[in-house]
PDB file of N, CA and C in Angstrom:
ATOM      1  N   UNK A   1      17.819   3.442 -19.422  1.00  0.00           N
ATOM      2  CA  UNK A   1      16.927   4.582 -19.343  1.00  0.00           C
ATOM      3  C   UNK A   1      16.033   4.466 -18.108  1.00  0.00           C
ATOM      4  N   UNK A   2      16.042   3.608 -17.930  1.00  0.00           N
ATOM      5  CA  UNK A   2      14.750   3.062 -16.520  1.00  0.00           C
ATOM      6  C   UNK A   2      15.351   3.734 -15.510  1.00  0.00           C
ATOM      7  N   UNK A   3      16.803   3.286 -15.062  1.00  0.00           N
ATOM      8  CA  UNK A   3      17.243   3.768 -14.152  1.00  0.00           C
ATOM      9  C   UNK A   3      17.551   4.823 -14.026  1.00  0.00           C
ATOM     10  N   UNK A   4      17.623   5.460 -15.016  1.00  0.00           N
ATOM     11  CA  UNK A   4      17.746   7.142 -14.929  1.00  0.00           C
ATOM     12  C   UNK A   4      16.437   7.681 -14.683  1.00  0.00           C
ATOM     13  N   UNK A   5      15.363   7.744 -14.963  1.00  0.00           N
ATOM     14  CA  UNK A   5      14.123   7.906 -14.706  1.00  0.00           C
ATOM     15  C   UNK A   5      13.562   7.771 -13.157  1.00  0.00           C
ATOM     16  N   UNK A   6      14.278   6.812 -12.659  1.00  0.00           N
ATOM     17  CA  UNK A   6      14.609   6.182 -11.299  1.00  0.00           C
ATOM     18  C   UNK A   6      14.880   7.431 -10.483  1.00  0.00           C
ATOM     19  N   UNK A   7      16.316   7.441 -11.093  1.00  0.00           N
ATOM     20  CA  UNK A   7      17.267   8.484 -10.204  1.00  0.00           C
ATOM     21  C   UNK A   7      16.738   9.672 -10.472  1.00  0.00           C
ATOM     22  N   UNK A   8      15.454  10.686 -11.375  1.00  0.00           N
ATOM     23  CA  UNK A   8      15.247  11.676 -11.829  1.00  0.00           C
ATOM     24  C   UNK A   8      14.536  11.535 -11.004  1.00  0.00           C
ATOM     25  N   UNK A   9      13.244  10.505 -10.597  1.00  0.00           N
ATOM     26  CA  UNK A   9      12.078  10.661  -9.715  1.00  0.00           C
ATOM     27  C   UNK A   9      12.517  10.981  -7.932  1.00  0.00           C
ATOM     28  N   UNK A  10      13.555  10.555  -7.942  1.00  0.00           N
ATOM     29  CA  UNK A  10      14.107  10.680  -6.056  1.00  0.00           C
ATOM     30  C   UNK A  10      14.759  11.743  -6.329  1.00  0.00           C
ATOM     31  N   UNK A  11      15.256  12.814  -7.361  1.00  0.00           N
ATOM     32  CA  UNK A  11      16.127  13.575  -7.196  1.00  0.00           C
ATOM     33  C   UNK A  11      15.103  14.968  -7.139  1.00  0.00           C
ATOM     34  N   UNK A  12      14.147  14.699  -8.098  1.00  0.00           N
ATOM     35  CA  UNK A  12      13.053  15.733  -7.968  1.00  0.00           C
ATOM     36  C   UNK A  12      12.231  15.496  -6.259  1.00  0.00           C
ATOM     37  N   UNK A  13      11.576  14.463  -5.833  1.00  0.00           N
ATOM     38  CA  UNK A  13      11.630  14.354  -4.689  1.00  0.00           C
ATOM     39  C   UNK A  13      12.801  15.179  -3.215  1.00  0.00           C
ATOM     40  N   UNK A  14      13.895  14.799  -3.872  1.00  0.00           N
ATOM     41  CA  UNK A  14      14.359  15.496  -2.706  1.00  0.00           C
ATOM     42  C   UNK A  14      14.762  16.710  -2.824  1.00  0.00           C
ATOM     43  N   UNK A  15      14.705  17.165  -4.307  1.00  0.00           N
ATOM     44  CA  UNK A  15      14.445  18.849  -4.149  1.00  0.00           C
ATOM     45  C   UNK A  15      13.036  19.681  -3.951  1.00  0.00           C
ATOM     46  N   UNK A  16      12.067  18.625  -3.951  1.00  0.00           N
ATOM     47  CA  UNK A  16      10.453  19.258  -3.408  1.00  0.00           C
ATOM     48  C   UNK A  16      10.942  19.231  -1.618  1.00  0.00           C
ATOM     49  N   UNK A  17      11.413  18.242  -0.891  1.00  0.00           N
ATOM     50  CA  UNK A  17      11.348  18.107   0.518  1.00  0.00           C
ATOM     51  C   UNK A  17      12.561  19.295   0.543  1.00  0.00           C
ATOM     52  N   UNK A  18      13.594  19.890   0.084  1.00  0.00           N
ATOM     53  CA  UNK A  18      14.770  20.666   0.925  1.00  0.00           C
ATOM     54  C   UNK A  18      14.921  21.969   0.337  1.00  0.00           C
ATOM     55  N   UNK A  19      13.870  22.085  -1.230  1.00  0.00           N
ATOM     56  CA  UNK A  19      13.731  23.492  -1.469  1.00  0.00           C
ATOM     57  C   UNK A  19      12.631  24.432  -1.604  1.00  0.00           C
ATOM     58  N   UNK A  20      11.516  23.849  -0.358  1.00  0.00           N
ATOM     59  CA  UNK A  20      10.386  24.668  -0.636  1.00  0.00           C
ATOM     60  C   UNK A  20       9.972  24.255   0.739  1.00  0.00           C
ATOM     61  N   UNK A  21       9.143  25.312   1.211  1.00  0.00           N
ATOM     62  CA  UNK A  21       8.839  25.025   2.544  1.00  0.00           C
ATOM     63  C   UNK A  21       7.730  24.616   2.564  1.00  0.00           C
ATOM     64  N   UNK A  22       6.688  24.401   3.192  1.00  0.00           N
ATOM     65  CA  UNK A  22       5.661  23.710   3.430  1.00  0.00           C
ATOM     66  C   UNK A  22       4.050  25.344   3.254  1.00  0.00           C
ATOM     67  N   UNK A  23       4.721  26.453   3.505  1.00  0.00           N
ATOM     68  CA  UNK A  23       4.050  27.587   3.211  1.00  0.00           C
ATOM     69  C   UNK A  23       4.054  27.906   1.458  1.00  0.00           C
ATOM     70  N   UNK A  24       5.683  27.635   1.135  1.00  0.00           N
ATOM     71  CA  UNK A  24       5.780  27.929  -0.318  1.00  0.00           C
ATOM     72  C   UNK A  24       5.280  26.937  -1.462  1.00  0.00           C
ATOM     73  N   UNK A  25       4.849  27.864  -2.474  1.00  0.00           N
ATOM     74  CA  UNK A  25       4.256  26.975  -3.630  1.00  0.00           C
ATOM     75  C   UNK A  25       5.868  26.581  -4.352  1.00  0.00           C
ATOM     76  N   UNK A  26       5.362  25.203  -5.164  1.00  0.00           N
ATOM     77  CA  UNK A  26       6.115  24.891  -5.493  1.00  0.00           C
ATOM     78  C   UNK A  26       6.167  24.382  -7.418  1.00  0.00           C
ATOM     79  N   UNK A  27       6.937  24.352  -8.571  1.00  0.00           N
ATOM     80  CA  UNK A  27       6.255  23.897  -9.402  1.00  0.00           C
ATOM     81  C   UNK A  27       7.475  22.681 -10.367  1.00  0.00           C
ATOM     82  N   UNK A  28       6.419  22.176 -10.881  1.00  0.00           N
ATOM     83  CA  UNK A  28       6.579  20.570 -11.644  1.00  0.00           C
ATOM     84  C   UNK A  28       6.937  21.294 -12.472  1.00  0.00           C
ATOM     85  N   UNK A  29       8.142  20.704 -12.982  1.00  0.00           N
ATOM     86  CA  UNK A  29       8.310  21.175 -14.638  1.00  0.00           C
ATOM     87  C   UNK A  29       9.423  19.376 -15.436  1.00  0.00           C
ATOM     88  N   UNK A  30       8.315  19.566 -16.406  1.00  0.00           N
ATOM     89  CA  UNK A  30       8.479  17.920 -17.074  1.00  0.00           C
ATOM     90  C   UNK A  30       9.219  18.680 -18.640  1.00  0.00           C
ATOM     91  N   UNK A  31      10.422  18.190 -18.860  1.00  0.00           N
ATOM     92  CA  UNK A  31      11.033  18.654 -19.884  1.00  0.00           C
ATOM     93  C   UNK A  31      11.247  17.438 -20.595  1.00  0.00           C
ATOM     94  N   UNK A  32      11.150  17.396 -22.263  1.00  0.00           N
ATOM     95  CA  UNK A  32      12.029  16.917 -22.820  1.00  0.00           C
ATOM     96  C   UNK A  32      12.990  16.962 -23.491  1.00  0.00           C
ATOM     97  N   UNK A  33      14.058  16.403 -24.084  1.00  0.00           N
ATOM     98  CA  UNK A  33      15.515  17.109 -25.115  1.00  0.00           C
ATOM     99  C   UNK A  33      15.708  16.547 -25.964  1.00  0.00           C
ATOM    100  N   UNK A  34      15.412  16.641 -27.020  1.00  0.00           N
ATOM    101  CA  UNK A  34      15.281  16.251 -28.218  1.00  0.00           C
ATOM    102  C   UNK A  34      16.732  16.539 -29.466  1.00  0.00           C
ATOM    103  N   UNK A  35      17.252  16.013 -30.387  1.00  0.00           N
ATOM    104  CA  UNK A  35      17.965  16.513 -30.885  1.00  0.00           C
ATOM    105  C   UNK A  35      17.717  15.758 -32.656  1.00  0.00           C
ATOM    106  N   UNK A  36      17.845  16.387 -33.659  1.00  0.00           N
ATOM    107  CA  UNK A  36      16.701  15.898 -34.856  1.00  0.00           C
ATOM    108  C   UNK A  36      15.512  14.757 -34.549  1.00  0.00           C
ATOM    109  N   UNK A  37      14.379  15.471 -33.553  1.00  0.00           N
ATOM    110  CA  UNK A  37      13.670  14.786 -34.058  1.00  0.00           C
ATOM    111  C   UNK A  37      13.810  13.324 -32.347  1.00  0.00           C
ATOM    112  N   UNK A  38      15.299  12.963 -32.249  1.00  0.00           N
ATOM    113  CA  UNK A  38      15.066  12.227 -31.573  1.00  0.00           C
ATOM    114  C   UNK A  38      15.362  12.364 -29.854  1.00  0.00           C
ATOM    115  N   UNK A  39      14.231  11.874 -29.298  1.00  0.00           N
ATOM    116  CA  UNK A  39      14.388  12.235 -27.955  1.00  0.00           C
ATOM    117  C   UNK A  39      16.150  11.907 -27.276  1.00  0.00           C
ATOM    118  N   UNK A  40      16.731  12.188 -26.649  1.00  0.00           N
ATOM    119  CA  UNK A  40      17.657  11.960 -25.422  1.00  0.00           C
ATOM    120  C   UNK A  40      17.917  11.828 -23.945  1.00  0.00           C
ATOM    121  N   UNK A  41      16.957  12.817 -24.032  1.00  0.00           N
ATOM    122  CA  UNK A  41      16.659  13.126 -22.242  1.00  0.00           C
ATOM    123  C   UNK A  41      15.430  13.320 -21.576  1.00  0.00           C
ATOM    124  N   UNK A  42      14.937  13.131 -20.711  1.00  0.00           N
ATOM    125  CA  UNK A  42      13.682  13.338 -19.906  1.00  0.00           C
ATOM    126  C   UNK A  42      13.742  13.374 -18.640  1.00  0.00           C
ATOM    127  N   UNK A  43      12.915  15.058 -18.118  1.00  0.00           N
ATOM    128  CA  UNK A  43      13.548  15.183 -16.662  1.00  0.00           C
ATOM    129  C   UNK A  43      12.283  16.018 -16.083  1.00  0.00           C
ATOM    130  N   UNK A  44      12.223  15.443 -14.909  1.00  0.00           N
ATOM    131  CA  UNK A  44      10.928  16.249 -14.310  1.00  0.00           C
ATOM    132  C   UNK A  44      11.766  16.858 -12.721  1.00  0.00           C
ATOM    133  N   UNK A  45      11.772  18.296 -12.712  1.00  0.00           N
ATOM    134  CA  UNK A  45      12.174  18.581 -11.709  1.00  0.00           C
ATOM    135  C   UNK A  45      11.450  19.756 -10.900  1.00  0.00           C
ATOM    136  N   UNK A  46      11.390  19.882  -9.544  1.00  0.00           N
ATOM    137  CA  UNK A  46      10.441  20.373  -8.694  1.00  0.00           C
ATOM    138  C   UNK A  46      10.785  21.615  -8.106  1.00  0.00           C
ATOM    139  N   UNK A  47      10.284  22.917  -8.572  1.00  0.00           N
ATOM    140  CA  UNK A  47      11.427  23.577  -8.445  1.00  0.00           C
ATOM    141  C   UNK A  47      10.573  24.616  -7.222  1.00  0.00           C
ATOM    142  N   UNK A  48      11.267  24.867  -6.834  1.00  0.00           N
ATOM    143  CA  UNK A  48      10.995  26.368  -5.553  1.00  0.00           C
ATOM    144  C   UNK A  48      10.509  27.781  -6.321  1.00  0.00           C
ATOM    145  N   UNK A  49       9.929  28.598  -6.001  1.00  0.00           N
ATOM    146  CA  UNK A  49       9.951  29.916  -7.183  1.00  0.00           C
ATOM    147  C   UNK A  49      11.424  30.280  -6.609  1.00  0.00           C
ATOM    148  N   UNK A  50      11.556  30.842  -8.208  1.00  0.00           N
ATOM    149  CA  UNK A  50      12.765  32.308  -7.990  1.00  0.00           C
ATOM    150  C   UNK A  50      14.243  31.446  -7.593  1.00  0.00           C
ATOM    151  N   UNK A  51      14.161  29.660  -7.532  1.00  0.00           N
ATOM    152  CA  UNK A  51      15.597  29.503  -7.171  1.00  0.00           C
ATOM    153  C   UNK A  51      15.864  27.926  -8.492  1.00  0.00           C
ATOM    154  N   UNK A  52      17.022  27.877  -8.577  1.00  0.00           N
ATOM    155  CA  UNK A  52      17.625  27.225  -9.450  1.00  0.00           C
ATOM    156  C   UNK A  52      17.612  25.768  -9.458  1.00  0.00           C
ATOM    157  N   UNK A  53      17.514  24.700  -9.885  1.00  0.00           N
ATOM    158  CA  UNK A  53      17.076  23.605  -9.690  1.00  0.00           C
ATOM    159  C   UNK A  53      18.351  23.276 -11.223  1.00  0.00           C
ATOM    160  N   UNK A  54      18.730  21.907 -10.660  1.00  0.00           N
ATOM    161  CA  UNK A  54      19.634  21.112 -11.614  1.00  0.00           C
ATOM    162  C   UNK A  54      19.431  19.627 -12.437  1.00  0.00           C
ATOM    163  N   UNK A  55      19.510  19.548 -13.198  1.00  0.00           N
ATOM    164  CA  UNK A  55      19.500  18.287 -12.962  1.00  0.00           C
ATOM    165  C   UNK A  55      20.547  17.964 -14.449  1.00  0.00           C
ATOM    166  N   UNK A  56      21.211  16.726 -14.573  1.00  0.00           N
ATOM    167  CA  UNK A  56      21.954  16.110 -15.106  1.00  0.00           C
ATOM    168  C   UNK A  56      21.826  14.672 -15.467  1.00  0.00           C
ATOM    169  N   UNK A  57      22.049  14.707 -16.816  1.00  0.00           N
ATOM    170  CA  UNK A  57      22.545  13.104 -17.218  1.00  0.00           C
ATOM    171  C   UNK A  57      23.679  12.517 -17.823  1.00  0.00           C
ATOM    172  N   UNK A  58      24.221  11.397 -17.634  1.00  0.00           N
ATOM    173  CA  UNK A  58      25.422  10.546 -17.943  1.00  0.00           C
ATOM    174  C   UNK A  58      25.629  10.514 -19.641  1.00  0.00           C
ATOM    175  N   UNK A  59      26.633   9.429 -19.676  1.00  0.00           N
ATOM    176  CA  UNK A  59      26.272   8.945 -20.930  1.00  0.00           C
ATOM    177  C   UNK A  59      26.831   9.197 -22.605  1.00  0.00           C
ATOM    178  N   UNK A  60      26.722   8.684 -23.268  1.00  0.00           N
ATOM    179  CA  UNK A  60      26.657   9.628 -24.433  1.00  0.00           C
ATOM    180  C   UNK A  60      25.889  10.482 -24.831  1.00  0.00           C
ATOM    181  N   UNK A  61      24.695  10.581 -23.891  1.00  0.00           N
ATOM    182  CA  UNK A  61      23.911  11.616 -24.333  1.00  0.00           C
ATOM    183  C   UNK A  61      24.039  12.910 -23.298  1.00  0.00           C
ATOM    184  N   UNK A  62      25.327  12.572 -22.514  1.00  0.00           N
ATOM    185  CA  UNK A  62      25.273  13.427 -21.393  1.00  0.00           C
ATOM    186  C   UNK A  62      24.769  15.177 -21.612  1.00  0.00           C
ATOM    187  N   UNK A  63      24.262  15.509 -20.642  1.00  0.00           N
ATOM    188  CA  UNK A  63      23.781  16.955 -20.340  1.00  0.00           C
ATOM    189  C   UNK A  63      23.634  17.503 -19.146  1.00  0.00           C
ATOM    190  N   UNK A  64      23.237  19.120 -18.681  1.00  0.00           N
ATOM    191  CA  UNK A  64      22.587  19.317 -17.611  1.00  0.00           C
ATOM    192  C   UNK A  64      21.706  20.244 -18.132  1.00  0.00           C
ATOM    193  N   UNK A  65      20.722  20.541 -17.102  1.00  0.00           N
ATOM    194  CA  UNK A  65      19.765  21.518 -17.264  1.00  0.00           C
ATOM    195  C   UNK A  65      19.465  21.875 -16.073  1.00  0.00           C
ATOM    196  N   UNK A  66      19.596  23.537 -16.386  1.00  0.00           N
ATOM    197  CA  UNK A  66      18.933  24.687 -15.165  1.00  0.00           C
ATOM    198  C   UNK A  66      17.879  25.068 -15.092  1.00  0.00           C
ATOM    199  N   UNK A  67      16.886  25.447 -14.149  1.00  0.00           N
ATOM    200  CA  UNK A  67      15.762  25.681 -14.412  1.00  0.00           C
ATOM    201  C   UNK A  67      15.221  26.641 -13.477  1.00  0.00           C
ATOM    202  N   UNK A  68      14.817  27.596 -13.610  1.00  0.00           N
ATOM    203  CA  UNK A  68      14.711  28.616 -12.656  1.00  0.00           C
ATOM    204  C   UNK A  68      12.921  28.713 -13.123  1.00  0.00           C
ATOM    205  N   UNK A  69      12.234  28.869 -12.098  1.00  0.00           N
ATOM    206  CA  UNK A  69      10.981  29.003 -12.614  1.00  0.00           C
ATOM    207  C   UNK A  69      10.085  30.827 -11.701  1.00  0.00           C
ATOM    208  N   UNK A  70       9.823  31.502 -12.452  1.00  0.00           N
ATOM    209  CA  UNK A  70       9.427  32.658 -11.595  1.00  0.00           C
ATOM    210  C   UNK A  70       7.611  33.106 -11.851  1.00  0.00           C
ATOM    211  N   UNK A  71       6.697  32.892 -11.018  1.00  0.00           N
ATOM    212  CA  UNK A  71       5.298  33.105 -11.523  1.00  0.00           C
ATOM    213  C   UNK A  71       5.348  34.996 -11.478  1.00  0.00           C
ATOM    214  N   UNK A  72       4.300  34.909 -12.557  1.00  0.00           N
ATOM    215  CA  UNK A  72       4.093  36.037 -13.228  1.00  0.00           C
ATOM    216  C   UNK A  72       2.862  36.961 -12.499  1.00  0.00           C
ATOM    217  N   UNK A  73       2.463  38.044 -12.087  1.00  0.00           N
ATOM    218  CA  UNK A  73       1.221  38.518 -11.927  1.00  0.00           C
ATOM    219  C   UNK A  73       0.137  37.787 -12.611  1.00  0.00           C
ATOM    220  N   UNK A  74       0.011  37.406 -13.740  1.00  0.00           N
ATOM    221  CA  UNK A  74      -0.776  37.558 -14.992  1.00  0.00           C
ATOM    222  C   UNK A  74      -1.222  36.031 -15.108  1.00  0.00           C
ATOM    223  N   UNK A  75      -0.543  35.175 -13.510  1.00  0.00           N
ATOM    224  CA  UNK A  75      -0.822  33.888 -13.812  1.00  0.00           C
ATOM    225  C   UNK A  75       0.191  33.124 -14.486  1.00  0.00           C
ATOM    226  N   UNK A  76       0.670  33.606 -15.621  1.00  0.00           N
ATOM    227  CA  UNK A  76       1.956  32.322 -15.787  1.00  0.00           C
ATOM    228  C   UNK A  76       3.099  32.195 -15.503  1.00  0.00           C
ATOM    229  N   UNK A  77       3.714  31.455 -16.110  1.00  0.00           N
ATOM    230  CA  UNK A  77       5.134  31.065 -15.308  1.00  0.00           C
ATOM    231  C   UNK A  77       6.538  31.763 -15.836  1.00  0.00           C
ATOM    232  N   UNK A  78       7.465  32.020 -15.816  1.00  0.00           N
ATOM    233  CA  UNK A  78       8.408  32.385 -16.968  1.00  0.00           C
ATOM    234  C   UNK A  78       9.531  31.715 -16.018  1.00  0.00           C
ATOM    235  N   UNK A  79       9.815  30.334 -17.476  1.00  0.00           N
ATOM    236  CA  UNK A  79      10.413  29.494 -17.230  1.00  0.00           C
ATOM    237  C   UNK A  79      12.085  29.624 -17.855  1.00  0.00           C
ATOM    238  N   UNK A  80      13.351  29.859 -17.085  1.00  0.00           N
ATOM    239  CA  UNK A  80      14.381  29.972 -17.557  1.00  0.00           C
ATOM    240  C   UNK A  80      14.802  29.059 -17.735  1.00  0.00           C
ATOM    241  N   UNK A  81      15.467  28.643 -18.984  1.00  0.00           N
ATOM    242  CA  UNK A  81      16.541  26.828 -18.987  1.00  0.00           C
ATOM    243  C   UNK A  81      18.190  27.007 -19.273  1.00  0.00           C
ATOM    244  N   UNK A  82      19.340  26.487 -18.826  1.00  0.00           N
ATOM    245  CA  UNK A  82      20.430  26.827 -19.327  1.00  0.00           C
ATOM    246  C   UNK A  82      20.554  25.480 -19.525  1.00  0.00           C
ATOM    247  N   UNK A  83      20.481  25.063 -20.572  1.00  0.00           N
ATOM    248  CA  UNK A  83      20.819  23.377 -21.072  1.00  0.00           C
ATOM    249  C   UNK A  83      22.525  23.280 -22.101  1.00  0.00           C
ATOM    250  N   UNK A  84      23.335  22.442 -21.300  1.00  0.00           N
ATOM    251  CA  UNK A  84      24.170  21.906 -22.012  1.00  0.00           C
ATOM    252  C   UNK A  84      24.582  20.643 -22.079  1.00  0.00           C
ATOM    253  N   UNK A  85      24.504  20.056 -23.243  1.00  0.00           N
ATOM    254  CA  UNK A  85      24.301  18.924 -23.714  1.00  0.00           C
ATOM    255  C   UNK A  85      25.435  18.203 -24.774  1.00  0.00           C
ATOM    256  N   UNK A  86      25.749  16.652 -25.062  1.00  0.00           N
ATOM    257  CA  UNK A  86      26.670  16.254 -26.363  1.00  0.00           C
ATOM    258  C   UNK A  86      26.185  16.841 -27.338  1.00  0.00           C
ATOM    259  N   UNK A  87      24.918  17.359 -27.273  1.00  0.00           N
ATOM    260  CA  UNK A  87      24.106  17.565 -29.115  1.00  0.00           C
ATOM    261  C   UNK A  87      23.894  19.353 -28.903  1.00  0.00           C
ATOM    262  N   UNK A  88      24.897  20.085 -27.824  1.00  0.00           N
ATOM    263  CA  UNK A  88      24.530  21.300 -28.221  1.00  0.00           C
ATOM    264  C   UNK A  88      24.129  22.343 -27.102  1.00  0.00           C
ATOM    265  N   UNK A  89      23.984  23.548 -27.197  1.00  0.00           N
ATOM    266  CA  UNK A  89      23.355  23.922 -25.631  1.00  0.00           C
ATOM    267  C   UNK A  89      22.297  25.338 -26.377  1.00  0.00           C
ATOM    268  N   UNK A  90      21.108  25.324 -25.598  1.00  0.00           N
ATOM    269  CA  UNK A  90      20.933  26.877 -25.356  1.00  0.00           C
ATOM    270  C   UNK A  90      20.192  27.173 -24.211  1.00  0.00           C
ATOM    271  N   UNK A  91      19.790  28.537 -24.020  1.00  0.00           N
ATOM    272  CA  UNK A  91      19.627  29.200 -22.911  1.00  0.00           C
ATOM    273  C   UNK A  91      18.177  29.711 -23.267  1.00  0.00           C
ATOM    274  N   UNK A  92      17.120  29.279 -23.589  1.00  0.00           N
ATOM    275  CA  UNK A  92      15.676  29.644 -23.779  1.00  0.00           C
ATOM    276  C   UNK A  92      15.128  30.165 -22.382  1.00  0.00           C
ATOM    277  N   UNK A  93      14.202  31.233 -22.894  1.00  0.00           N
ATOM    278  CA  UNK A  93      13.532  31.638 -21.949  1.00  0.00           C
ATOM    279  C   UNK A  93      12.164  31.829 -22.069  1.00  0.00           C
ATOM    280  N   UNK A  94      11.223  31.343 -21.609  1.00  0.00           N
ATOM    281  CA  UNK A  94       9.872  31.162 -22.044  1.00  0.00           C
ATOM    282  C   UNK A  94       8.713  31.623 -20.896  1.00  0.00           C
ATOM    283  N   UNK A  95       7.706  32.028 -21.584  1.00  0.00           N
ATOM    284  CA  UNK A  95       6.217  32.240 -20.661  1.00  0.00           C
ATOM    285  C   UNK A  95       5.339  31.484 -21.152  1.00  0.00           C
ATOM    286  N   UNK A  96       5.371  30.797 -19.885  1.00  0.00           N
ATOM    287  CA  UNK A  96       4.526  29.193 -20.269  1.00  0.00           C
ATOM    288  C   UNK A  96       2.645  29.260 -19.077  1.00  0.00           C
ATOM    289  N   UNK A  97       1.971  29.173 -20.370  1.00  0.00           N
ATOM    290  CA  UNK A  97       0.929  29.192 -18.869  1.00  0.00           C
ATOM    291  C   UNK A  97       0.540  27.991 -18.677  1.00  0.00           C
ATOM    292  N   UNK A  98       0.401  27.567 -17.389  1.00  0.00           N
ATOM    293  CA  UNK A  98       0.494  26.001 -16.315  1.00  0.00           C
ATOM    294  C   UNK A  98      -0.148  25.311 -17.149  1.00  0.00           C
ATOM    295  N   UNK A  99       0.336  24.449 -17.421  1.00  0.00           N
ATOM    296  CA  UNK A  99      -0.296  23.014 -17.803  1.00  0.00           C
ATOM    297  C   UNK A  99      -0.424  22.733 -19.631  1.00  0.00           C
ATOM    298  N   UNK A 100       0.193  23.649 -20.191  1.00  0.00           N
ATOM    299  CA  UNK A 100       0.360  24.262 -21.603  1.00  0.00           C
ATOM    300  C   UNK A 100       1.600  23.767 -21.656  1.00  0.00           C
ATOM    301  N   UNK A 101       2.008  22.580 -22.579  1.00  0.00           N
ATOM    302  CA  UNK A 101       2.794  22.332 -23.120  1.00  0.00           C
ATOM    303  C   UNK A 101       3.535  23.732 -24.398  1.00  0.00           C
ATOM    304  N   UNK A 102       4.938  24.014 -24.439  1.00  0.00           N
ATOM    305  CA  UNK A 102       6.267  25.064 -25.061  1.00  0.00           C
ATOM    306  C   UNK A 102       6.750  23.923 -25.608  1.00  0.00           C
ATOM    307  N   UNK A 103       7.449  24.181 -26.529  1.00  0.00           N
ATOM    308  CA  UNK A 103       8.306  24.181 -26.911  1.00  0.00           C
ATOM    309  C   UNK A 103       9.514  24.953 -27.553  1.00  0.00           C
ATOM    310  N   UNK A 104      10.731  25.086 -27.900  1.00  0.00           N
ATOM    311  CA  UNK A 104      11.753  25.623 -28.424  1.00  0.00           C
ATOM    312  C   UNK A 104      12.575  24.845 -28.712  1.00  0.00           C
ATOM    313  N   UNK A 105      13.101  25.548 -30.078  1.00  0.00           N
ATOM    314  CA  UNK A 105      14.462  24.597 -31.133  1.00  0.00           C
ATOM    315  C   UNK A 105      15.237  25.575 -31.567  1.00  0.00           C
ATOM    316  N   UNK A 106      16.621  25.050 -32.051  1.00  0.00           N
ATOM    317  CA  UNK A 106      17.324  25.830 -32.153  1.00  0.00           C
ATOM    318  C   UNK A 106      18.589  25.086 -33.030  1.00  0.00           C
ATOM    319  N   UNK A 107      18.454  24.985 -34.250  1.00  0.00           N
ATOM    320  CA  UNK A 107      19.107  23.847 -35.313  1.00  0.00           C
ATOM    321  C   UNK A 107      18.503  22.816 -35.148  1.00  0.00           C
ATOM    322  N   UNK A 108      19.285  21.888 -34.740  1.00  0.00           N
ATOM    323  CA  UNK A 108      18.437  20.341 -34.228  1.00  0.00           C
ATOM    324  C   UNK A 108      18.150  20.550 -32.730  1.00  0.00           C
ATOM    325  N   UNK A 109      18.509  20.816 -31.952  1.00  0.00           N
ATOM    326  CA  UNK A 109      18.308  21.047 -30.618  1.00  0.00           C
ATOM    327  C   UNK A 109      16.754  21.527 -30.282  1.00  0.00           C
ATOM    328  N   UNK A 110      15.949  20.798 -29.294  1.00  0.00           N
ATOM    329  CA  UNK A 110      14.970  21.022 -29.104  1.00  0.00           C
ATOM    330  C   UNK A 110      14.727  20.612 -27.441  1.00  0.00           C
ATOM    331  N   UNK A 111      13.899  21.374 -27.108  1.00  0.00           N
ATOM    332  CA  UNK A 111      13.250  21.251 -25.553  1.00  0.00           C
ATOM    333  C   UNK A 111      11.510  21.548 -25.379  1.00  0.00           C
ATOM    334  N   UNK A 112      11.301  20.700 -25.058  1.00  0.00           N
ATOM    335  CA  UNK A 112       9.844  20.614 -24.738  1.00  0.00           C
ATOM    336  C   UNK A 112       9.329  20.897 -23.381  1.00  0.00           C
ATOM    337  N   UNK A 113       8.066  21.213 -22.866  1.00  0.00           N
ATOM    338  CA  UNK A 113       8.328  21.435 -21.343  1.00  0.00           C
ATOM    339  C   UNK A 113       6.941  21.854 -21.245  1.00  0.00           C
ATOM    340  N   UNK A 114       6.133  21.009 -19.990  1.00  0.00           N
ATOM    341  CA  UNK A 114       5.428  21.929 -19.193  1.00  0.00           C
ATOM    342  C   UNK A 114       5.723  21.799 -17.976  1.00  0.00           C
ATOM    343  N   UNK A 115       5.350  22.805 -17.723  1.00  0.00           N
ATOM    344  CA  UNK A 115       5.126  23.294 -16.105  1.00  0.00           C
ATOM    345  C   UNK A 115       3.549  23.679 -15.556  1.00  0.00           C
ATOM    346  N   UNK A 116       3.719  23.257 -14.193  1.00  0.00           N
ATOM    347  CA  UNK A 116       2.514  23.503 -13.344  1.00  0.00           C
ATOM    348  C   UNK A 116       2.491  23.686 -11.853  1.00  0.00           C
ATOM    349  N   UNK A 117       2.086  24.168 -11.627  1.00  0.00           N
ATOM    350  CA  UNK A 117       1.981  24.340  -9.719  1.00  0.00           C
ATOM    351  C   UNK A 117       1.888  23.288  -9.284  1.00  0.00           C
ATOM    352  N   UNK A 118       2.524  23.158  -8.388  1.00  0.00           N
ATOM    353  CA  UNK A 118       2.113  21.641  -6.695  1.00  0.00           C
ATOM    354  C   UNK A 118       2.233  22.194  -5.283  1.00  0.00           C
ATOM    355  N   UNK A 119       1.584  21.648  -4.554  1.00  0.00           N
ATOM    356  CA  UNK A 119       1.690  21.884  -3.495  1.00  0.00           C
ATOM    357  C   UNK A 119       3.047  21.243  -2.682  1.00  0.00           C
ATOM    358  N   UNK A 120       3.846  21.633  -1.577  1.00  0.00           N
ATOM    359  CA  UNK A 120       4.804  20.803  -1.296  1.00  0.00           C
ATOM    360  C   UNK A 120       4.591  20.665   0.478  1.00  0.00           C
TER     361      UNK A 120
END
């Protein structure tokens, strides 16, 4: 698990340096994936507005997750996920305001998540 955490921290890194410019805001979004209850996955990825961000894990617990993040007039975020996973997939779509931990479940399947602005 360490090393995946590893590889999540340089992968979010190098999508803050090659998908956001130095004018554009950029935002953190820290997810978790849960399936009865027990965690599987944990992924923090840095996303650009308005464009798609990936990320993936190995494993028996293998998955990916999409994440499109778009800010709202109104201040918050509306956060898209397309998660498919060994324990299941769905496609939640949420209005999350910054720094406010969401969640969503869906049988056992669960995703946790906040998001927040950064500068890049």
């Amino acid at each position: 698990m360490h090393a995946f955490r590893v590889l999540a921290v340089f992968a979010a890194t190098l999508l803050m340096a090659f998908s956001a410019s130095a004018d554009d805001e950029a935002y953190r979004v820290e997810t978790r994936l849960l399936e009865s209850d027990r965690q599987f996955a944990q992924a923090v990825l840095i996303v650009a507005p308005n464009t798609r961000a990936t990320m993936a894990g190995g494993g028996d617990d293998f998955y990916t997750l999409d994440v499109v993040v778009t800010p709202l007039d109104d201040g918050n975020l509306k956060v898209e996920f397309v998660l498919d996973s060994a324990h299941g997939a769905m496609t939640p779509t949420v209005i999350a305001e910054p720094y406010k931990p969401v969640s969503v479940s869906t049988g056992g399947l669960a995703l946790k998540m906040v998001a927040r602005p950064v500068q890049s």
